[in-house]
Protein backbone atom coordinates (compact mmCIF):
# COMPACT_ATOMS: atom_id res chain seq x y z
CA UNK A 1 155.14 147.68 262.00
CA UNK A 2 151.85 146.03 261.09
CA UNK A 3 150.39 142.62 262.77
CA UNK A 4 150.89 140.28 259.17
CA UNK A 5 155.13 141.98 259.11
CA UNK A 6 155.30 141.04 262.59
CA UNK A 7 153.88 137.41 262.62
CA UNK A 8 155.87 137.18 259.49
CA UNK A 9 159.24 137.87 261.16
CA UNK A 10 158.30 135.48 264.03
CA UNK A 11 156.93 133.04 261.79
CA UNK A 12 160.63 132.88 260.01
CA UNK A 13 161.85 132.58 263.29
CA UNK A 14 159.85 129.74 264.59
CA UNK A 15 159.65 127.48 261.52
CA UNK A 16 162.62 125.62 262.41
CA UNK A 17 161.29 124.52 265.96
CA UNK A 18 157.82 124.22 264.73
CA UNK A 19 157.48 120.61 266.07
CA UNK A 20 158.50 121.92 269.25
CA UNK A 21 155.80 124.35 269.52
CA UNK A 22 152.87 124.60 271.77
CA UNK A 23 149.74 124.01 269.80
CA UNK A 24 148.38 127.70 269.27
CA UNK A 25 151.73 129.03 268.67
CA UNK A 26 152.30 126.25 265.95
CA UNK A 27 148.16 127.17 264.53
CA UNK A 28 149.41 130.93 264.07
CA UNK A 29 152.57 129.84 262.27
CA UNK A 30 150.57 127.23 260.07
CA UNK A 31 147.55 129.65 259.39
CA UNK A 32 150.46 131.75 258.33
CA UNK A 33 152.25 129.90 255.86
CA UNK A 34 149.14 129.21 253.69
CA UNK A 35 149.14 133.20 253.13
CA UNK A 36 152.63 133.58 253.11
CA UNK A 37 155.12 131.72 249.91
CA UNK A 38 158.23 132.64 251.80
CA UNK A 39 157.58 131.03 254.94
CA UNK A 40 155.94 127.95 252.86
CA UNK A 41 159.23 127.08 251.28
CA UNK A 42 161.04 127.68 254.59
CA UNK A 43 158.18 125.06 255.91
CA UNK A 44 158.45 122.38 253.39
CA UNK A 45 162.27 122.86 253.31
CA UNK A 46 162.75 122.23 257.38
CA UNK A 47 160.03 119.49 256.84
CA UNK A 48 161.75 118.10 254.08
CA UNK A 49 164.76 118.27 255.84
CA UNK A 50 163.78 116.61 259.48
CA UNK A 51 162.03 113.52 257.11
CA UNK A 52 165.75 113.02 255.87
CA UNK A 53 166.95 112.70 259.72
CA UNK A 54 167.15 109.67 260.98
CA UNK A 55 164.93 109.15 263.91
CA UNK A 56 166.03 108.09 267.35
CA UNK A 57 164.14 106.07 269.70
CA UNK A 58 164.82 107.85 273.01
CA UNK A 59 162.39 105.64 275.62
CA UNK A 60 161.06 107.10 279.05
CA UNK A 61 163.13 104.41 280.65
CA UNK A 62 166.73 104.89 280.55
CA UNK A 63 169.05 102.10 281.72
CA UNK A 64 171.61 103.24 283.85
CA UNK A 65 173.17 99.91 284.51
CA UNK A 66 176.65 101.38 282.83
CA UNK A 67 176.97 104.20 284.66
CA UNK A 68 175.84 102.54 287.82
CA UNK A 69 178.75 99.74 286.79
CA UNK A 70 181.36 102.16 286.38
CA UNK A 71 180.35 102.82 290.11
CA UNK A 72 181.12 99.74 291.41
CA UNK A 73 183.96 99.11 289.82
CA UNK A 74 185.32 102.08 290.71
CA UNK A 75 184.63 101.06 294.34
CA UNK A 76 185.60 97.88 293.72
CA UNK A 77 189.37 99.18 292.82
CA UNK A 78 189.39 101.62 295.47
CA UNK A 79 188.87 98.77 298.16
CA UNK A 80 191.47 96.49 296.36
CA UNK A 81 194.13 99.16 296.35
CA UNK A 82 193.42 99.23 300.07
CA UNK A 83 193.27 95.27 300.61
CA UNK A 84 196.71 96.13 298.75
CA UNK A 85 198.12 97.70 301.40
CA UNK A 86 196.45 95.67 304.17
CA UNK A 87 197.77 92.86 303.10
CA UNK A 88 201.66 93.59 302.75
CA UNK A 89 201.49 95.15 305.85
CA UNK A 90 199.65 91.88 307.17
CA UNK A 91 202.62 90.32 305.74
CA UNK A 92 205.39 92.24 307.35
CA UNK A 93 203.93 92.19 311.16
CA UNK A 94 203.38 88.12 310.72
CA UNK A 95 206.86 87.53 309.34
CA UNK A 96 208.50 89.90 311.48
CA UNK A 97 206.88 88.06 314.37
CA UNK A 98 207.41 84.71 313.30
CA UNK A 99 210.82 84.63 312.58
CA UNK A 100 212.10 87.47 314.55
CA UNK A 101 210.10 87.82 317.21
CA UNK A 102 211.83 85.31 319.56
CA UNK A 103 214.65 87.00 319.86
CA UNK A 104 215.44 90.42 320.62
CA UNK A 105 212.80 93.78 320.17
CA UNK A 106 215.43 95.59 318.30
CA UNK A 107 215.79 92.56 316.01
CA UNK A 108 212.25 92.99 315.59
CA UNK A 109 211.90 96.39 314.85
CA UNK A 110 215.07 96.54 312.24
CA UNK A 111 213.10 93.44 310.44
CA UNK A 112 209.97 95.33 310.29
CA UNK A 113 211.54 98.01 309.42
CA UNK A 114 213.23 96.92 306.52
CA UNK A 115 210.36 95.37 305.45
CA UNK A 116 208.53 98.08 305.27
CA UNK A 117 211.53 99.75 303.26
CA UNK A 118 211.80 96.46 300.77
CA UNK A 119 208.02 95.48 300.01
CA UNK A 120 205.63 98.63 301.42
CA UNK A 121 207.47 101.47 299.65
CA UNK A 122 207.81 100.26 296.26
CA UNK A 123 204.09 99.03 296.35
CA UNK A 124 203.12 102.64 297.88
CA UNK A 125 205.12 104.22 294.86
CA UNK A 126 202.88 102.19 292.18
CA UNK A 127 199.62 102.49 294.25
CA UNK A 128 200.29 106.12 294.37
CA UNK A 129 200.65 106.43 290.57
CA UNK A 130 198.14 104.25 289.98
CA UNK A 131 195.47 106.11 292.09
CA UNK A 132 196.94 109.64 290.30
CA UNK A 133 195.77 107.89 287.33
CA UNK A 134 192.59 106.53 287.77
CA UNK A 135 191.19 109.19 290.91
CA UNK A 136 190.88 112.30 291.80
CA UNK A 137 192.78 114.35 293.54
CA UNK A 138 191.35 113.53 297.20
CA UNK A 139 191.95 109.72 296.63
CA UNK A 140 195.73 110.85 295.81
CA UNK A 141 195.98 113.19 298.88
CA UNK A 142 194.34 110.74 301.38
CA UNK A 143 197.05 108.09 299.88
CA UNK A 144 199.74 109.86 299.95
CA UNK A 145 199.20 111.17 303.66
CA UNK A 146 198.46 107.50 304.78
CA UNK A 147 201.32 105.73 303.08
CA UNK A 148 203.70 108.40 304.35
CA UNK A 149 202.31 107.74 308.20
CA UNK A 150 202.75 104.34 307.61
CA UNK A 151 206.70 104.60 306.18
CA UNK A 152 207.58 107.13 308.60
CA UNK A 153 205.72 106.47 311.74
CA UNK A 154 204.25 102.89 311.76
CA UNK A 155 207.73 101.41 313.46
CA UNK A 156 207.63 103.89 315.87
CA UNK A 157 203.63 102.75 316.88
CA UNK A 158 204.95 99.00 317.01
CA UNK A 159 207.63 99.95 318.76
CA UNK A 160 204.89 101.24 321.83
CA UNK A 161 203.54 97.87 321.62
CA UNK A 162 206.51 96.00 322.38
């Protein structure tokens, strides 16, 4: 196969990325095509073609404040789902001492108890689905282990306490 055949066949090749060519690849291609009526009309066709593209303006400087957004608000509902929890549990240790807690432990205990059966499960339940939703599977697991401990066990750790 002869040198003109072989820059010929690369020359077809390489028209299409020509603008993405090193300079002395792109000279070889260009001295080419003035010899060369096939590769012209492949030339002026991809030229004629990438005119017709609309150009984008892609800047050295991209702004990341979206993505970095999306980070913080997916912290941001991570730590509410957690103030969440907090909070009702806050609420079922004060009113289980306020109103309870004067009179017997076992009063005490069947309060918080029940508390934690009428307002922590429920809100567990829709946590749980809502972190399956929205985060990955760790987020789910660590849930899921910690709202367990705290239906199951928690009574049992206030119950050392008393």
């Amino acid at each position: 196969m002869d040198s003109y055949k072989k820059i010929h066949l690369l020359s077809l090749e390489l028209i299409p990325i020509i603008n993405d060519l090193d300079d002395e690849p792109k000279q070889i291609i260009l001295e080419h095509i003035t010899d060369c009526e096939d590769c012209k009309k492949l030339y002026d066709s991809t030229e004629n073609f990438n005119k017709s593209m609309p150009k984008q303006d892609y800047s050295e400087n991209v702004d990341l404040k979206p993505l970095k957004k999306l980070v913080q608000f997916n912290n941001g509902l991570k730590l509410l789902l957690v103030t969440v929890r907090a909070l009702i549990l806050f609420y079922i240790v004060y009113s289980s001492f306020k109103y309870y807690g004067a009179e017997s432990v076992t009063s005490l205990l069947e309060y918080f108890k029940s508390g934690i059966f009428i307002f922590y499960t429920p809100a567990a339940i829709f946590l749980l689905v809502f972190t399956f939703t929205f985060f990955n599977k760790k987020w789910v697991w660590i849930s899921l282990v910690t709202d367990l401990v705290i239906i199951l066990l928690l009574d049992k750790v206030v119950q050392l306490f008393l």
